[in-house]
C-alpha atoms as a PDB file:
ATOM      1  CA  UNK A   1      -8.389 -83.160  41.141  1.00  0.00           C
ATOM      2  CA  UNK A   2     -10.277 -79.723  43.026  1.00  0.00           C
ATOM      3  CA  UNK A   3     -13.648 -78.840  42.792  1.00  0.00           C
ATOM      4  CA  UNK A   4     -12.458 -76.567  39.754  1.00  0.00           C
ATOM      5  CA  UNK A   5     -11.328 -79.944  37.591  1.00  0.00           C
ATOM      6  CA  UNK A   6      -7.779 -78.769  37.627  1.00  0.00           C
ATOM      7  CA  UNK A   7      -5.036 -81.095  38.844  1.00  0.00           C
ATOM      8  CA  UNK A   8      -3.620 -79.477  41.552  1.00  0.00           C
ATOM      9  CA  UNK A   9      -1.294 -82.323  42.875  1.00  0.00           C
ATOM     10  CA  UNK A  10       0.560 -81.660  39.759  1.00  0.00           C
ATOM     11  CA  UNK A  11       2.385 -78.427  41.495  1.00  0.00           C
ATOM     12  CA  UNK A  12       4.017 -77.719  44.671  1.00  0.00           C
ATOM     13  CA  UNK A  13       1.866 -76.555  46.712  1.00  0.00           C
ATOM     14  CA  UNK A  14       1.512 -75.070  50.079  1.00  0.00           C
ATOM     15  CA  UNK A  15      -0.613 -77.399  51.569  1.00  0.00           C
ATOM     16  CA  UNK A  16       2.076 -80.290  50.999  1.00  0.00           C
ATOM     17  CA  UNK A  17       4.239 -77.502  52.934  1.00  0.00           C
ATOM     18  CA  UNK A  18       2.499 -77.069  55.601  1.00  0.00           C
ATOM     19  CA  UNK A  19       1.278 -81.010  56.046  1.00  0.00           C
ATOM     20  CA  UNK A  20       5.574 -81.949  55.892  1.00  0.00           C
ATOM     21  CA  UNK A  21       5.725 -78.928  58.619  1.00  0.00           C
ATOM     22  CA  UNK A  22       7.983 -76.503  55.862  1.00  0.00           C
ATOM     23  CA  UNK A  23       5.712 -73.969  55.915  1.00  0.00           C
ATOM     24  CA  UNK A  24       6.118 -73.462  59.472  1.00  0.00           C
ATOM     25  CA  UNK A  25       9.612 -73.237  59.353  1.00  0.00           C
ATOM     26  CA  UNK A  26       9.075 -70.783  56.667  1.00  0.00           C
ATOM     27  CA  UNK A  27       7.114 -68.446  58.680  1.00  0.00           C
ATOM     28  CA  UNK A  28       9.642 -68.413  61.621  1.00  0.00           C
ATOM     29  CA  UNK A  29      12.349 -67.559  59.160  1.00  0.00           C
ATOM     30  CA  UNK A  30       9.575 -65.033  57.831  1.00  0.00           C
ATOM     31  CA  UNK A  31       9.198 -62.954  61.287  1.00  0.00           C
ATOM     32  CA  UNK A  32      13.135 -62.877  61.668  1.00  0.00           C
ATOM     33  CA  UNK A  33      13.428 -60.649  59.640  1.00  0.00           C
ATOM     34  CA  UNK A  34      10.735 -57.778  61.238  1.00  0.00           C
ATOM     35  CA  UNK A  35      13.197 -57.744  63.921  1.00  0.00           C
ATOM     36  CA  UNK A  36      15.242 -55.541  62.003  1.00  0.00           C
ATOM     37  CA  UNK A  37      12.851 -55.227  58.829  1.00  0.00           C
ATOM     38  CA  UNK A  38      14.467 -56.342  55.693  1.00  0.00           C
ATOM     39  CA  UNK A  39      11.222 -58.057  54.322  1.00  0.00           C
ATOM     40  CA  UNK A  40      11.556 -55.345  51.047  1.00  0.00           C
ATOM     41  CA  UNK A  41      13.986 -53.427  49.420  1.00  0.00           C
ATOM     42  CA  UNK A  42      14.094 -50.672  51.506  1.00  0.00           C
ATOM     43  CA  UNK A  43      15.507 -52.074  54.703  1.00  0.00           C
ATOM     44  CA  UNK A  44      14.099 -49.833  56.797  1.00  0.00           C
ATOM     45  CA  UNK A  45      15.567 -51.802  59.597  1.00  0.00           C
ATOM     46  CA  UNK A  46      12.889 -51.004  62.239  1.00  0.00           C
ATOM     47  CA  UNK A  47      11.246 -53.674  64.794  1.00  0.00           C
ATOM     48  CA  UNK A  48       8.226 -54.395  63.808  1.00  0.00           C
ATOM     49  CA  UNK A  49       7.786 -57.427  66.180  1.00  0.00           C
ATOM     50  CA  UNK A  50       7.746 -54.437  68.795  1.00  0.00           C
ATOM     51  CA  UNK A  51       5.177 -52.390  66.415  1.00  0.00           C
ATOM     52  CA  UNK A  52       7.652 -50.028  65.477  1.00  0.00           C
ATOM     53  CA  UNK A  53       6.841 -48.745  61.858  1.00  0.00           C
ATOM     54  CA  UNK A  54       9.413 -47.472  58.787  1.00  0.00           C
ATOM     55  CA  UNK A  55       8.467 -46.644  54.764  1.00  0.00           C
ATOM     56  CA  UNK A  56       4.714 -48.968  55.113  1.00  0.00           C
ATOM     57  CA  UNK A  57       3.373 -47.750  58.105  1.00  0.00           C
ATOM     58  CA  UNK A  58       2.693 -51.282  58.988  1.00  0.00           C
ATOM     59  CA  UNK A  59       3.211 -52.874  62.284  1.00  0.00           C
ATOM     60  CA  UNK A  60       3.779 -56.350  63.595  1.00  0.00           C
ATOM     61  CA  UNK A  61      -0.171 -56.564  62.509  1.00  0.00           C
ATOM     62  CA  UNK A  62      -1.968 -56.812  58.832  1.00  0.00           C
ATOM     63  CA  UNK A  63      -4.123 -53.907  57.924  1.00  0.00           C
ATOM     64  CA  UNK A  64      -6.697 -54.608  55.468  1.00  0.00           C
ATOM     65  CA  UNK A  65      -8.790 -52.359  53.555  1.00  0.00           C
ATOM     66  CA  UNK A  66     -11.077 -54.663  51.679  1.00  0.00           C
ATOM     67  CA  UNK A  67     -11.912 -58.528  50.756  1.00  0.00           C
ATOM     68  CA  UNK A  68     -14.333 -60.137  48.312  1.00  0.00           C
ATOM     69  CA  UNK A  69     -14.886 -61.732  44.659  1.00  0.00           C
ATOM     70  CA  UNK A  70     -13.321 -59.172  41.934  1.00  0.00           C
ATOM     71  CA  UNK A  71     -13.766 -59.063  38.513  1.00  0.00           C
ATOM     72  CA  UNK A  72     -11.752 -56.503  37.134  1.00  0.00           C
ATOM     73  CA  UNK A  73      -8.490 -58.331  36.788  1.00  0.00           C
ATOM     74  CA  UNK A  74      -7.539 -60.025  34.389  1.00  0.00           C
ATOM     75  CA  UNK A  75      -9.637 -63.177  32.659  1.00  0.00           C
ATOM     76  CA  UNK A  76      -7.751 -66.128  33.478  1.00  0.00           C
ATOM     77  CA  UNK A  77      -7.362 -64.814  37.254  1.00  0.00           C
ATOM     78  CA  UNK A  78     -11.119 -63.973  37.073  1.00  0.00           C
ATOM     79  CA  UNK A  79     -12.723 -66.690  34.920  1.00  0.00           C
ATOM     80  CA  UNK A  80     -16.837 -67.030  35.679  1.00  0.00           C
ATOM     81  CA  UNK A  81     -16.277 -66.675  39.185  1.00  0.00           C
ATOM     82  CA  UNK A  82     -13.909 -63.981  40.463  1.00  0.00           C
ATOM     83  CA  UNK A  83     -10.531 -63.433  41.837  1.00  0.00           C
ATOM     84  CA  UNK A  84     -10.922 -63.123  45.365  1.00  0.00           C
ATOM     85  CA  UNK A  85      -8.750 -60.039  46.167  1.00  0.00           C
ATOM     86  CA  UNK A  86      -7.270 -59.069  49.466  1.00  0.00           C
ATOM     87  CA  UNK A  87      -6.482 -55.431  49.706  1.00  0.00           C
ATOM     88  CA  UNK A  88      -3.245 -54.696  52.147  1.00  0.00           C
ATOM     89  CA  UNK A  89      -3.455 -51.156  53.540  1.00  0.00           C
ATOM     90  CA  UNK A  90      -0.644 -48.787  52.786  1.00  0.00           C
ATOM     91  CA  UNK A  91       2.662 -49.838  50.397  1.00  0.00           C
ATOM     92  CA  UNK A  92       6.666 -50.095  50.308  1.00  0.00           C
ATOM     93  CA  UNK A  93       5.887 -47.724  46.833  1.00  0.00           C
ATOM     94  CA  UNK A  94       3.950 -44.389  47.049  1.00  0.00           C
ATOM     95  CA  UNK A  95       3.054 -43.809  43.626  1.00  0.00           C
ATOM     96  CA  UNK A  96       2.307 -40.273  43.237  1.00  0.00           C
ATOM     97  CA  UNK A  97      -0.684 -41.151  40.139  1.00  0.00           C
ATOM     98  CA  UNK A  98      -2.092 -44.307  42.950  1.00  0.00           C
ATOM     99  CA  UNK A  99      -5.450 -45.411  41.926  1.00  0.00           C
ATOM    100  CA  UNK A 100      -5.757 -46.613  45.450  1.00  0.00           C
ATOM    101  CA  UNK A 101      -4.371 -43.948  46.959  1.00  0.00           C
ATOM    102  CA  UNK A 102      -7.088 -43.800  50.150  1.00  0.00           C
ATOM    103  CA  UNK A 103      -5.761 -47.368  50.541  1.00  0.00           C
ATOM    104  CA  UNK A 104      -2.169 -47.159  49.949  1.00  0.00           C
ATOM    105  CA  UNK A 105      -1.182 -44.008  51.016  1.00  0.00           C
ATOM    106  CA  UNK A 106      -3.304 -42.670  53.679  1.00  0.00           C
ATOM    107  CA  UNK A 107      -4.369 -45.858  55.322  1.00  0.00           C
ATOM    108  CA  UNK A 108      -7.853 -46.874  54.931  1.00  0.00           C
ATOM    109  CA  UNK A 109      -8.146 -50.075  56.277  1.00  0.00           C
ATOM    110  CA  UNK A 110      -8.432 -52.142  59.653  1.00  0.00           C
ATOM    111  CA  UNK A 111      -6.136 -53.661  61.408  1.00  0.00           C
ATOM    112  CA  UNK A 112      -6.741 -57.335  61.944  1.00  0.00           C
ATOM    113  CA  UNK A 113      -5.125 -60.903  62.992  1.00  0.00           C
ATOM    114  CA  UNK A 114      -3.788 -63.035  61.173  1.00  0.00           C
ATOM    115  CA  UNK A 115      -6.457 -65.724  62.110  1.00  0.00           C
ATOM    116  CA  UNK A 116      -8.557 -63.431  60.893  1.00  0.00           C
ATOM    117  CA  UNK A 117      -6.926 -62.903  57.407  1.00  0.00           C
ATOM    118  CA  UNK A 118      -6.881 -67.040  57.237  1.00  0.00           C
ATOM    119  CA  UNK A 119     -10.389 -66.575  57.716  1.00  0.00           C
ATOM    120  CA  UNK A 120     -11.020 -64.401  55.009  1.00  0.00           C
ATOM    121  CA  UNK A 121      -9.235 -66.492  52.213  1.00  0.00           C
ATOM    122  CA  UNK A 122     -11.311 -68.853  53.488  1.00  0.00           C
ATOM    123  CA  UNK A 123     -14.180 -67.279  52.935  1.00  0.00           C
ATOM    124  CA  UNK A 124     -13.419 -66.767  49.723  1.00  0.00           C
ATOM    125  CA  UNK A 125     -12.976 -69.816  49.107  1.00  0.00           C
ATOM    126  CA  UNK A 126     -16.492 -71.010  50.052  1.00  0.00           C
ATOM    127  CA  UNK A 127     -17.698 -67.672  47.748  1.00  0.00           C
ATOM    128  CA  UNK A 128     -16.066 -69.790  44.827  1.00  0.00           C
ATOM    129  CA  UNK A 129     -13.352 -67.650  44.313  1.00  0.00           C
ATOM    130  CA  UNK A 130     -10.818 -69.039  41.864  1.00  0.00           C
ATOM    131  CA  UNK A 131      -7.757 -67.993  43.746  1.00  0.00           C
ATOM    132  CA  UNK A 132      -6.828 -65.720  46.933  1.00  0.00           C
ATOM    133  CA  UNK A 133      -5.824 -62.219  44.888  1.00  0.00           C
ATOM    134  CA  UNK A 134      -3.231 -60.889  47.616  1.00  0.00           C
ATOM    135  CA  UNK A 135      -3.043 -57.251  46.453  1.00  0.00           C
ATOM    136  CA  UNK A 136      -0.015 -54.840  47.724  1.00  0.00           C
ATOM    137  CA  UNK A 137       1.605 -58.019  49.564  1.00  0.00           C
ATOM    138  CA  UNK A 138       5.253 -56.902  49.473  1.00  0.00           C
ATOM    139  CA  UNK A 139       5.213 -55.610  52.997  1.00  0.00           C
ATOM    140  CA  UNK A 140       3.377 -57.906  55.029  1.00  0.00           C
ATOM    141  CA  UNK A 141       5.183 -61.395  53.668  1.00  0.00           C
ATOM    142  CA  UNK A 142       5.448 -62.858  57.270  1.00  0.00           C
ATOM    143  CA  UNK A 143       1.677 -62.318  58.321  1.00  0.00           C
ATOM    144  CA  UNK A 144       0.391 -63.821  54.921  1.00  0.00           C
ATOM    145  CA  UNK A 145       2.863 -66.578  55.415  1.00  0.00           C
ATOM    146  CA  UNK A 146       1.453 -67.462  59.163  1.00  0.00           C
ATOM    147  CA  UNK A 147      -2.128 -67.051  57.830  1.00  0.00           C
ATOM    148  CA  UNK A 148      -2.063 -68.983  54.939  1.00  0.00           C
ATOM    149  CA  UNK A 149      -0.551 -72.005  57.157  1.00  0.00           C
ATOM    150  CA  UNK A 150      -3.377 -71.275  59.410  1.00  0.00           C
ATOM    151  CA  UNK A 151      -5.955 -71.528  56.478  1.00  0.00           C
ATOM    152  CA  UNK A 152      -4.087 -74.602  54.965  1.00  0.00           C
ATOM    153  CA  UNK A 153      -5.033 -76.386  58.123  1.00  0.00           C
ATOM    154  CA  UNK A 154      -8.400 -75.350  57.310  1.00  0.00           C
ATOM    155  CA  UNK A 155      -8.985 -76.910  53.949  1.00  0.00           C
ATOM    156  CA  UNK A 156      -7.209 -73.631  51.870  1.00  0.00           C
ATOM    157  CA  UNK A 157      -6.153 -75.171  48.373  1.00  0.00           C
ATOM    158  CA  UNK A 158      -6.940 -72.864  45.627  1.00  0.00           C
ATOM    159  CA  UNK A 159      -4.129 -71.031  44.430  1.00  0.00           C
ATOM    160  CA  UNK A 160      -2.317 -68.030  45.731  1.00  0.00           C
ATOM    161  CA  UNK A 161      -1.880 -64.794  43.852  1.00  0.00           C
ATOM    162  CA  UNK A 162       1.048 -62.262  44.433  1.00  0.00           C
ATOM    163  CA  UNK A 163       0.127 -59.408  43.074  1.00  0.00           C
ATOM    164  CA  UNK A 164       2.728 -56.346  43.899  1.00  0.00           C
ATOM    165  CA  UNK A 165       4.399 -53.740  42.497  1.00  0.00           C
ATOM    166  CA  UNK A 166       7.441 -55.771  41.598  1.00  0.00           C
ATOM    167  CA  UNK A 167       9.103 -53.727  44.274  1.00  0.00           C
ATOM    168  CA  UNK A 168      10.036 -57.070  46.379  1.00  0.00           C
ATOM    169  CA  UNK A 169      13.406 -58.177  48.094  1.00  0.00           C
ATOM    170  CA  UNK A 170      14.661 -61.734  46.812  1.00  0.00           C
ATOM    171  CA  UNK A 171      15.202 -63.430  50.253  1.00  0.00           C
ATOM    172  CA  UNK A 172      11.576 -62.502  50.045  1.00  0.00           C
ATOM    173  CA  UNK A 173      10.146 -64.023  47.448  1.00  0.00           C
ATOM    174  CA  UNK A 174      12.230 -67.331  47.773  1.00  0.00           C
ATOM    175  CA  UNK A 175      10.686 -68.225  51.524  1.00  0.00           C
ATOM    176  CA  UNK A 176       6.548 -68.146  49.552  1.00  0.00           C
ATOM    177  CA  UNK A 177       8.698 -70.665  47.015  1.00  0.00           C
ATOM    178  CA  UNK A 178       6.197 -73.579  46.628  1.00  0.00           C
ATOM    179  CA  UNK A 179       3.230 -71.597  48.351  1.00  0.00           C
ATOM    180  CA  UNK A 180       2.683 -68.891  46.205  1.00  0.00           C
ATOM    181  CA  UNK A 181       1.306 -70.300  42.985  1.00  0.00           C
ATOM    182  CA  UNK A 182       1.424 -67.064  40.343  1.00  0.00           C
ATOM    183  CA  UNK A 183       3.297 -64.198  40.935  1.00  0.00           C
ATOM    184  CA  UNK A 184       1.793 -61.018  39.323  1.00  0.00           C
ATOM    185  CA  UNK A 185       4.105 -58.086  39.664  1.00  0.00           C
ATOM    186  CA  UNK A 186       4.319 -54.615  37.624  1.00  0.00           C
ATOM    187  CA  UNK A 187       7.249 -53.869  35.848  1.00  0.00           C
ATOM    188  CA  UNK A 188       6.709 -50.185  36.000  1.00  0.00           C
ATOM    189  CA  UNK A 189       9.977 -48.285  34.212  1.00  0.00           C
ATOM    190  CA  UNK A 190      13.134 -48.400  32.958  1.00  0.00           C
ATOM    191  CA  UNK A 191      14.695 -45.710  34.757  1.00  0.00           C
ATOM    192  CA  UNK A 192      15.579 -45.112  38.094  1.00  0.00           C
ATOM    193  CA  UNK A 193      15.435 -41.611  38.079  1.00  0.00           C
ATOM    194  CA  UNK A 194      11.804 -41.448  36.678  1.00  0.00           C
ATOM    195  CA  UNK A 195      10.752 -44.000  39.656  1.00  0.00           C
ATOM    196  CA  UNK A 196      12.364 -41.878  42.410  1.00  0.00           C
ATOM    197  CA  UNK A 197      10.159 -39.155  41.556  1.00  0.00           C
ATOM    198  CA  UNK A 198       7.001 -40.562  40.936  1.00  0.00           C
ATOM    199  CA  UNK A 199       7.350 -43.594  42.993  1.00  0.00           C
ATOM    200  CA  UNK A 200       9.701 -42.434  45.520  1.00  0.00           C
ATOM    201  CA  UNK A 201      11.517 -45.560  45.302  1.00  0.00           C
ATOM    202  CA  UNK A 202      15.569 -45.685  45.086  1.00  0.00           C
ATOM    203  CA  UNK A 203      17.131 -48.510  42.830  1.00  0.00           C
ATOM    204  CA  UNK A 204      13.462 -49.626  41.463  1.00  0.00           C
ATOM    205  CA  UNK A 205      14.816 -50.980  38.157  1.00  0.00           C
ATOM    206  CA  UNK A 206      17.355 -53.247  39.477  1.00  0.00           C
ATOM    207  CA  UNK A 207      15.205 -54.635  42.611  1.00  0.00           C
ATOM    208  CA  UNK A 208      12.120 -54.981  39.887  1.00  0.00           C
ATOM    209  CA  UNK A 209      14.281 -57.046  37.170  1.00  0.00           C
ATOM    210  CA  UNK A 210      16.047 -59.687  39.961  1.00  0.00           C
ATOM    211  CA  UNK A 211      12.527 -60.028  41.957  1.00  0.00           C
ATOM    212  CA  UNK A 212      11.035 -60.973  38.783  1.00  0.00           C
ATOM    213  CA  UNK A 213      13.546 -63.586  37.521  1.00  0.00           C
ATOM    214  CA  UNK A 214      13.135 -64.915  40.731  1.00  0.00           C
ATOM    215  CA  UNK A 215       9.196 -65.323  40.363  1.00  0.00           C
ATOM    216  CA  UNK A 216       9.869 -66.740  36.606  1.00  0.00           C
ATOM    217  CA  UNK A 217      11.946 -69.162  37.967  1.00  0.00           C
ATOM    218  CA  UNK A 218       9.474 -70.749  40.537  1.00  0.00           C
ATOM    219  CA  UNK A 219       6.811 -70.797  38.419  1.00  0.00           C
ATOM    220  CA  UNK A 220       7.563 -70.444  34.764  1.00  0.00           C
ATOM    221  CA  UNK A 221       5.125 -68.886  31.909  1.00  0.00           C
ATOM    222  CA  UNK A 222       1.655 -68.406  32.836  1.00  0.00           C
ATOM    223  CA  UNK A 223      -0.457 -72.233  32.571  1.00  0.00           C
ATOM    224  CA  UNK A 224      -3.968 -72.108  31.515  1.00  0.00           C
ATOM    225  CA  UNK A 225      -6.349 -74.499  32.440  1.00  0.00           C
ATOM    226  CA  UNK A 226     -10.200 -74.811  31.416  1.00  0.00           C
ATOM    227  CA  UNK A 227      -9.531 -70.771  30.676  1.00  0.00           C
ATOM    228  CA  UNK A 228      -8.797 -70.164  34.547  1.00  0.00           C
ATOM    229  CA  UNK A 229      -4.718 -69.374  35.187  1.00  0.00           C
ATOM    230  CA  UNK A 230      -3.174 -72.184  37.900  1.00  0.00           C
ATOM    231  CA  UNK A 231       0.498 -71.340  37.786  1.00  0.00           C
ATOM    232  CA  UNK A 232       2.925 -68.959  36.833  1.00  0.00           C
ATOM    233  CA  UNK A 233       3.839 -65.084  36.190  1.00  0.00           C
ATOM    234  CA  UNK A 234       1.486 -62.440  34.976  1.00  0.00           C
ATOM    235  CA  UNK A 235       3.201 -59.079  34.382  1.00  0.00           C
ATOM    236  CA  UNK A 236       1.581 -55.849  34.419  1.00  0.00           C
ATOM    237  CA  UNK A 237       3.444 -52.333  32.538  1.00  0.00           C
ATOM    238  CA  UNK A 238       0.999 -49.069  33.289  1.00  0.00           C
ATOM    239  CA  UNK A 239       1.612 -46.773  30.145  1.00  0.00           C
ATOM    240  CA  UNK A 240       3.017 -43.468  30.954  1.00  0.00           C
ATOM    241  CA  UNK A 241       2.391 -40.201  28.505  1.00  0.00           C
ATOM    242  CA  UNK A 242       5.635 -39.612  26.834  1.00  0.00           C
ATOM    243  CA  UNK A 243       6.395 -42.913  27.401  1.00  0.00           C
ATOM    244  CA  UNK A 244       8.029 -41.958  31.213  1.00  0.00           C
ATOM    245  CA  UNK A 245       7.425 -45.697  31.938  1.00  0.00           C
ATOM    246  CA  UNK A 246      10.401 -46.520  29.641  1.00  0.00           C
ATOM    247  CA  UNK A 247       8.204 -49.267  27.749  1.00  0.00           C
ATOM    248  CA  UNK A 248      10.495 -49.196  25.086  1.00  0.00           C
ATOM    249  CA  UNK A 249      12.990 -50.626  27.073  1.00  0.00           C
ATOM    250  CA  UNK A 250      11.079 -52.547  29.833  1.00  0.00           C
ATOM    251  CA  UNK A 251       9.025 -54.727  27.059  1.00  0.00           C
ATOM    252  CA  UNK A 252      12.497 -56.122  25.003  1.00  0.00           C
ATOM    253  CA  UNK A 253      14.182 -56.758  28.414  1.00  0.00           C
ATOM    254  CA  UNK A 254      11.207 -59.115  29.687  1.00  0.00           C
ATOM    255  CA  UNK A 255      11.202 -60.804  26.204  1.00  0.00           C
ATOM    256  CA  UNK A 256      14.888 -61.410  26.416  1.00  0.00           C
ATOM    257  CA  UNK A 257      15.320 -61.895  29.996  1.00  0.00           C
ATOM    258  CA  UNK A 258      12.296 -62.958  30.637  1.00  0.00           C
ATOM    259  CA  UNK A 259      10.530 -64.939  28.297  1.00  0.00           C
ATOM    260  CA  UNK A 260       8.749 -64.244  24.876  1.00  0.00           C
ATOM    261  CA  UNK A 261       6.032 -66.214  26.056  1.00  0.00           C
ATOM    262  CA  UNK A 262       5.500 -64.370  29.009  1.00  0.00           C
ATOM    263  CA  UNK A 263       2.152 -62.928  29.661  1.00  0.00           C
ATOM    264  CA  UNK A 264       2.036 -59.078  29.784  1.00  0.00           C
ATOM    265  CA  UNK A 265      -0.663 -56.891  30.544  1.00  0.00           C
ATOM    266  CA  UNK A 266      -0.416 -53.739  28.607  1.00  0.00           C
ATOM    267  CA  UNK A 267      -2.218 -51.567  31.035  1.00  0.00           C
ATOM    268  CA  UNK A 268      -3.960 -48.107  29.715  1.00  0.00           C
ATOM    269  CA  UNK A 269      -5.716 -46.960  32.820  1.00  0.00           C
ATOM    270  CA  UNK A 270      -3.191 -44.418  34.157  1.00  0.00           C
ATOM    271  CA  UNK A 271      -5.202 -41.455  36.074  1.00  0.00           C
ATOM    272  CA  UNK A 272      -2.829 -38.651  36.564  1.00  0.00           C
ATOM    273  CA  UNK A 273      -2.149 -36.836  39.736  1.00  0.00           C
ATOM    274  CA  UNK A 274      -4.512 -34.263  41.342  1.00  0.00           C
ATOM    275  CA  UNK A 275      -1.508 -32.090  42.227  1.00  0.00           C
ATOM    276  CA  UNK A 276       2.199 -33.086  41.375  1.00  0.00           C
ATOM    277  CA  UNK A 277       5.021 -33.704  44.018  1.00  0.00           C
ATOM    278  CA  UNK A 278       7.590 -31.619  42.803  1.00  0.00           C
ATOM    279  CA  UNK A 279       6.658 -28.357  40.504  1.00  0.00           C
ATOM    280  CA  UNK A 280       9.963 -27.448  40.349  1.00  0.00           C
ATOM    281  CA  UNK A 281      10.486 -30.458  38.022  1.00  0.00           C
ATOM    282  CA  UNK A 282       8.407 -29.041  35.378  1.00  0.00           C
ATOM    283  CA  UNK A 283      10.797 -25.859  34.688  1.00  0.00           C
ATOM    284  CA  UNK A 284      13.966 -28.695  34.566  1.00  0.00           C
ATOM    285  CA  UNK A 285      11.976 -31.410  32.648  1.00  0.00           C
ATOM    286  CA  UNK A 286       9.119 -29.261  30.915  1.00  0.00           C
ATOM    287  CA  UNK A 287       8.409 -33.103  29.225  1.00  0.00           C
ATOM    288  CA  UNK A 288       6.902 -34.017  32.516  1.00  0.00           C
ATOM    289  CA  UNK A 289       3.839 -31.471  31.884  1.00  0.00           C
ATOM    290  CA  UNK A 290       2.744 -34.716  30.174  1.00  0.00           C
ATOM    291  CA  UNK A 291       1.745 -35.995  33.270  1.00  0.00           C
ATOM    292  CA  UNK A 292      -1.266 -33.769  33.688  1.00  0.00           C
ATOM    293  CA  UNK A 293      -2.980 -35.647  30.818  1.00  0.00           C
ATOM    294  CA  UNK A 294      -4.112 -38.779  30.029  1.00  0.00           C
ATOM    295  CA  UNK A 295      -2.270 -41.080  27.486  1.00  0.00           C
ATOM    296  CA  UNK A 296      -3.119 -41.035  24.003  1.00  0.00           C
ATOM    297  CA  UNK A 297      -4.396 -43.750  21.410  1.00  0.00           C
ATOM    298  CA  UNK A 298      -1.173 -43.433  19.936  1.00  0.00           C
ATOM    299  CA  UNK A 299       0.667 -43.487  22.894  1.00  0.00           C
ATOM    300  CA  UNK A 300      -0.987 -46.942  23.987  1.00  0.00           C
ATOM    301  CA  UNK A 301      -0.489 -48.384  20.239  1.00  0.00           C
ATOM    302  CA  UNK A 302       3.373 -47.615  20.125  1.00  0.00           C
ATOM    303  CA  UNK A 303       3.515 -49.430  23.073  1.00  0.00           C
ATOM    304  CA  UNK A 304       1.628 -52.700  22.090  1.00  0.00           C
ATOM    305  CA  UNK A 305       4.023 -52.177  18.821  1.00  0.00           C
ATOM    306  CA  UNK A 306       6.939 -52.509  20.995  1.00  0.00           C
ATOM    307  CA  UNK A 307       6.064 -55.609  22.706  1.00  0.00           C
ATOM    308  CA  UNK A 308       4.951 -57.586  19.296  1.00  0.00           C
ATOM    309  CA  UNK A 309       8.176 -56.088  17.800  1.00  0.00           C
ATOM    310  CA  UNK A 310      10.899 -57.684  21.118  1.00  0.00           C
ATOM    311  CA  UNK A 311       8.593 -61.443  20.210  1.00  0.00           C
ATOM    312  CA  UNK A 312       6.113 -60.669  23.198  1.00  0.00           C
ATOM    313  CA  UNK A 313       2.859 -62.442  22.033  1.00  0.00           C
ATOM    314  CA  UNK A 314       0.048 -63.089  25.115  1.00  0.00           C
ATOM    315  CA  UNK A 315      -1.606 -60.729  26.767  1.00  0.00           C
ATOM    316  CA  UNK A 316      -1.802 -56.996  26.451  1.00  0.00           C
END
């Protein structure tokens, strides 16, 4: 039993990895593949072992934008003390409505070591944190990988949060298998078409749906413990106006294919663009004027009705 009261040895965990000497075979197998990156989806096939950069912008090196205790997520991740969030610098998505778009797109941040990113989930740690909240992860797998086997040497043990845009290549997600505790990834539309333009992303749908039957298989439905979440997949769905997201098709699909007792986050927060990408679009699709606004009460409400109506029950 941790400090928190929860029984840890009950799940596989990354410190039983890394004291059997797996998780340093995992990290080799990890930086293979920046030879010729194929970390995410996009196979941008550059070498980033010899700093050479494709879609992220990122290096052989993490950049970091932020660290600390956060309470804005969501209550079993952030319980009495926080979630304590890691903010990666730039993204394999470039999401043209980005809350963090000083972070994501434009590359605010630092670039730092990986001993030194074992020393800040450390630091959390000692700050109480309940978990290390590893936020826009998808491109920078090997690095986390290599630091959290550094911090696990440390004394590291509370659990590991994946928190990404669901934009995340299988091979992936299968070498943080046993390390990576609860996997929190948007499922942000139904249609390709709709991602490529405001996402920029090619085949988003498909790569979204396998990566996250991959998560729900290594960890399952969301476990609870003492009101603090220990294991298991969180998934977020950002409401679009004139439901662009495709909720009405994303929502059943994760009940079926999924699980109806997965935990969705319903997410009404979207801040539109301060000018659009493409303003051709709007004389071909005049419905994407809708973007210009914020989403409605109604809008929001459909959506929630959706989710009860495909069996979906915890969260929103």
């Amino acid at each position: 039993m941790d400090r928190t009261g929860i029984h840890r040895k009950l799940y596989p965990s990354y410190v039983t990895l890394s004291e059997y000497g797996e998780l340093a075979e995992r990290i080799e197998r990890a930086y293979a593949l920046l030879t010729s990156c194929t970390v995410c989806p996009r196979k941008c096939r550059v070498n980033r072992l010899n700093n050479e950069r494709g879609f992220c912008r990122t290096g052989l090196l993490p950049v970091i934008s932020s660290f600390g205790p956060h309470f804005g997520e969501e209550p079993p991740l952030v319980g009495c003390q926080g979630s304590g969030t890691i903010f990666f610098t730039f993204c394999n998505l470039a999401c043209e409505y980005c809350q963090n778009f000083t972070i994501s797109q434009t590359g605010a941040g630092e670039t730092i070591s990986c001993e030194t990113l074992a020393g800040m989930m450390l630091d959390l740690q000692r700050q109480g944190c309940h978990n290390i909240n590893l936020v826009s992860p998808s491109h920078v797998v090997p690095q986390i990988l290599n630091s959290i086997g550094m911090a696990a040497k440390q004394g590291l043990t509370i659990p590991i949060v994946y928190n990404s845009g669901g934009y995340d290549s299988v091979d992936t997600l299968r070498l943080l298998e046993g390390i990576v505790d609860i996997y929190m990834p948007d499922a942000k539309y139904g249609s390709d078409e709709i991602a490529r333009i405001l996402s920029h992303t090619p085949d988003y749908v498909v790569s979204m749906k396998t990566a996250l039957k991959e998560m729900y298989r290594q960890v399952g439905d969301l476990v609870i413990e003492k009101g603090i979440a220990v294991r298991g997949l969180i998934i977020r769905h950002l409401v679009l106006p004139e439901n662009l997201a495709g909720s009405d098709s994303v929502l059943p699909w994760i009940a079926e294919e999924i699980s109806r007792d997965a935990y969705v986050n319903i997410m009404d927060q979207y801040h539109w663009p301060i000018s659009i990408v493409i303003p051709e679009l709007f004389k071909k699709k005049p419905e994407y004027q809708a973007l210009l606004r914020p989403i409605t009460e109604r809008e929001y409400e459909d959506v929630v009705r959706w989710a009860k109506a495909a069996g979906l029950h915890r969260g929103f």
